[in-house]
Protein backbone atom coordinates (compact mmCIF):
# COMPACT_ATOMS: atom_id res chain seq x y z
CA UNK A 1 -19.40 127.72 -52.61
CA UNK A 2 -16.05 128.78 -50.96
CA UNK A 3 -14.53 125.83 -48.84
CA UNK A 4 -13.01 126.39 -44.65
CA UNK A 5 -9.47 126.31 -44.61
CA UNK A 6 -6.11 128.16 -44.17
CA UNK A 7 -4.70 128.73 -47.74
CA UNK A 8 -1.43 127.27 -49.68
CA UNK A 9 -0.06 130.54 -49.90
CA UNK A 10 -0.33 131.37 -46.00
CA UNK A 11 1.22 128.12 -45.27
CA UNK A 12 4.32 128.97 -47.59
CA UNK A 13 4.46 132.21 -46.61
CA UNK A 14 3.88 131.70 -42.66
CA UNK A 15 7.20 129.43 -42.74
CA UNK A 16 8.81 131.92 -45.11
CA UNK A 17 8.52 134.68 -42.58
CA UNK A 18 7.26 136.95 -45.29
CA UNK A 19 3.69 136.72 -42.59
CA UNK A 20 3.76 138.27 -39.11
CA UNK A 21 0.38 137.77 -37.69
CA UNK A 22 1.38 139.98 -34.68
CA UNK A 23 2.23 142.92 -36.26
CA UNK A 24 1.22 143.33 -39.58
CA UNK A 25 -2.45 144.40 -41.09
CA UNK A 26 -4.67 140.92 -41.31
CA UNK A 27 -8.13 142.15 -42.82
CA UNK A 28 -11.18 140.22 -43.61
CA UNK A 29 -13.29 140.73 -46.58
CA UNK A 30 -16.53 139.39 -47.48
CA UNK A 31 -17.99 137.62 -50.53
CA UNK A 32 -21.00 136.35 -52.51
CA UNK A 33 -20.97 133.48 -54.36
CA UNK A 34 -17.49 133.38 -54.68
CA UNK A 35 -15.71 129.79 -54.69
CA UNK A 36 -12.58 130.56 -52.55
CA UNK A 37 -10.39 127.56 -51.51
CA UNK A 38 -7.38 126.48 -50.51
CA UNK A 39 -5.63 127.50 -53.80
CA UNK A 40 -6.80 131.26 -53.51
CA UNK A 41 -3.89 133.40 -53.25
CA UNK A 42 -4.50 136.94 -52.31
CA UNK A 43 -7.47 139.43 -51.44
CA UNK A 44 -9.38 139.87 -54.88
CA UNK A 45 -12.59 142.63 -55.27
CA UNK A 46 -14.10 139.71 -57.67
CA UNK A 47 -17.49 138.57 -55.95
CA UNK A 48 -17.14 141.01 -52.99
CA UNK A 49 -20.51 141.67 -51.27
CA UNK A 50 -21.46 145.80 -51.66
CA UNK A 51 -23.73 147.69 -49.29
CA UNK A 52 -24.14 150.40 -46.99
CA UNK A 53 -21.78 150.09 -44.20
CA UNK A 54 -19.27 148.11 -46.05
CA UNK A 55 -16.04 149.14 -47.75
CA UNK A 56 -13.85 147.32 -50.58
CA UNK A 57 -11.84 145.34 -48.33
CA UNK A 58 -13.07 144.46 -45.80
CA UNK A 59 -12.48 145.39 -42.23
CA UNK A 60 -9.59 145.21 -40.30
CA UNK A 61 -9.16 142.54 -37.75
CA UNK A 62 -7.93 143.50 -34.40
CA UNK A 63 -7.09 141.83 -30.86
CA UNK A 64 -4.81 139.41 -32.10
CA UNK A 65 -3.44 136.80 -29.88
CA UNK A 66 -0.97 134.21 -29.78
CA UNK A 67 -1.32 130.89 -27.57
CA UNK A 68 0.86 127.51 -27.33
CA UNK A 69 -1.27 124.69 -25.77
CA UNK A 70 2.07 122.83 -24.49
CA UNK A 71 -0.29 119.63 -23.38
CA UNK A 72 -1.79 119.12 -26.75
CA UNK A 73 1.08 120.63 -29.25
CA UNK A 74 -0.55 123.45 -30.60
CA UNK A 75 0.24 127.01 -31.49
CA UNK A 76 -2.77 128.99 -32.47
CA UNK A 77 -3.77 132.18 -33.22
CA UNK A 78 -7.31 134.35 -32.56
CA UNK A 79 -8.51 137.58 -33.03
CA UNK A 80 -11.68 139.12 -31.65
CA UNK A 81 -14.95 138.72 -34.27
CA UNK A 82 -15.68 141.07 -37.34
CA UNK A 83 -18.25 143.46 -37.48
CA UNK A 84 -19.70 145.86 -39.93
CA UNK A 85 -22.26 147.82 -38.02
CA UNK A 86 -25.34 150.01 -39.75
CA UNK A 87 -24.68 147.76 -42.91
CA UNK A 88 -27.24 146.07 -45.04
CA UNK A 89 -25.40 143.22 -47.10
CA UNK A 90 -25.63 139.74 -47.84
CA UNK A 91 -22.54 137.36 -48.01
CA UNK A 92 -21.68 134.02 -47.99
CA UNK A 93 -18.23 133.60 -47.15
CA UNK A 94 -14.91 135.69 -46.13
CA UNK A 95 -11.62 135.50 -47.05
CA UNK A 96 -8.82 136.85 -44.21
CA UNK A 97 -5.69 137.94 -45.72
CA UNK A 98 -2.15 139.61 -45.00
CA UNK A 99 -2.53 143.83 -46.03
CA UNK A 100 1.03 144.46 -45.00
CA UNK A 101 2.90 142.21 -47.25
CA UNK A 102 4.61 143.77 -50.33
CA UNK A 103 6.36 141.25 -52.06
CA UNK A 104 3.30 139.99 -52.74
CA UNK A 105 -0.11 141.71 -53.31
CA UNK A 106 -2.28 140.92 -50.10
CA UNK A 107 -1.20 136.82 -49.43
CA UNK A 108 -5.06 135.10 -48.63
CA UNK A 109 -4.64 133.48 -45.09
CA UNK A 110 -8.33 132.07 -44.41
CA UNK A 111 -11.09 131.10 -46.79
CA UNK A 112 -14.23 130.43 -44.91
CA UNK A 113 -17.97 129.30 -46.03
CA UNK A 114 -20.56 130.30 -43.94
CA UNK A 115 -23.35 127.13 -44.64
CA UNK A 116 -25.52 129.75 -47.06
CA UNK A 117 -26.33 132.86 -47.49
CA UNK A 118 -26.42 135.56 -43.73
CA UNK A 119 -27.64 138.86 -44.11
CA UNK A 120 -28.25 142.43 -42.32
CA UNK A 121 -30.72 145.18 -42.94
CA UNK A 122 -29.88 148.20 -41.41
CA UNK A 123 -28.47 146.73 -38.24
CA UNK A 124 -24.77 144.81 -37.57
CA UNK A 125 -23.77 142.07 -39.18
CA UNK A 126 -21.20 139.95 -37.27
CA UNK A 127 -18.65 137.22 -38.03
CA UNK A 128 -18.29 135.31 -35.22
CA UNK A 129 -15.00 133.30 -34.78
CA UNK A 130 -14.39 129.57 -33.63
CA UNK A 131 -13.41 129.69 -30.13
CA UNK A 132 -9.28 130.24 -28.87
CA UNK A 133 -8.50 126.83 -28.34
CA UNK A 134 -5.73 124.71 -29.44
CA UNK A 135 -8.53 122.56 -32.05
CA UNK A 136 -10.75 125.03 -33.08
CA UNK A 137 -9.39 128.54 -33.28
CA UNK A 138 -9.00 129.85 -36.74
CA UNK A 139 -5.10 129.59 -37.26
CA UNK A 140 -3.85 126.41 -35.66
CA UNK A 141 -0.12 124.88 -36.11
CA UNK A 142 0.42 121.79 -34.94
């Protein structure tokens, strides 16, 4: 069981400036019965759900937006939600991660569980993201 959280290595990195959420590649990949958690630190093919309409890797993440809620204190982050269309998979989690960064092999950002196993036959499967909002989107600094 993978746990829902932002990862060690994204918060280093993030403050390190080796992460630039607005311009560099930010990916999502999805997993089987994988146990991803805060300590994962980069993209791994180990436990990676296979299946028409999905690649190794994952699928790139795209309409990525920046927003500071000034009234509560928060900076956040959201992108639009993943899908993998025609596919026929299975997974139980995802893992988001930095594809751009080359001092270090594809730096994890997000690890998240989806409550059990969510499947597709033939038809989209979808990962739909918390809402843009200063206490639920998916990258939040406060």
């Amino acid at each position: 069981m993978a746990t829902t959280c932002l990862t060690n290595n994204f918060r280093r990195d993030i403050l390190n400036k080796v992460i630039n959420l607005s311009s560099d590649t930010i990916k999502m990949a999805l997993y089987s019965g994988q146990s991803h958690d805060q300590n994962t630190g980069a993209y791994t093919a180990t436990g990676q759900v296979s299946g028409s309409g999905y690649s190794a890797g994952g699928a790139t993440m795209s309409g990525a937006s920046q927003t500071t809620d000034t009234t509560n204190h928060v900076s956040f982050y959201d992108w639009n939600d993943v899908s993998w269309s025609s596919s026929t998979i299975t997974a139980d989690s995802c893992l988001v991660y930095d594809d751009t960064v080359t001092s270090v092999a594809d730096v994890s950002i997000y690890v998240g569980d989806f409550g059990g196993s969510k499947s597709s036959s033939s038809g989209t499967f979808s990962v739909v993201l918390p809402a843009a909002a200063y206490n639920t989107a998916l990258v939040r600094i406060a």
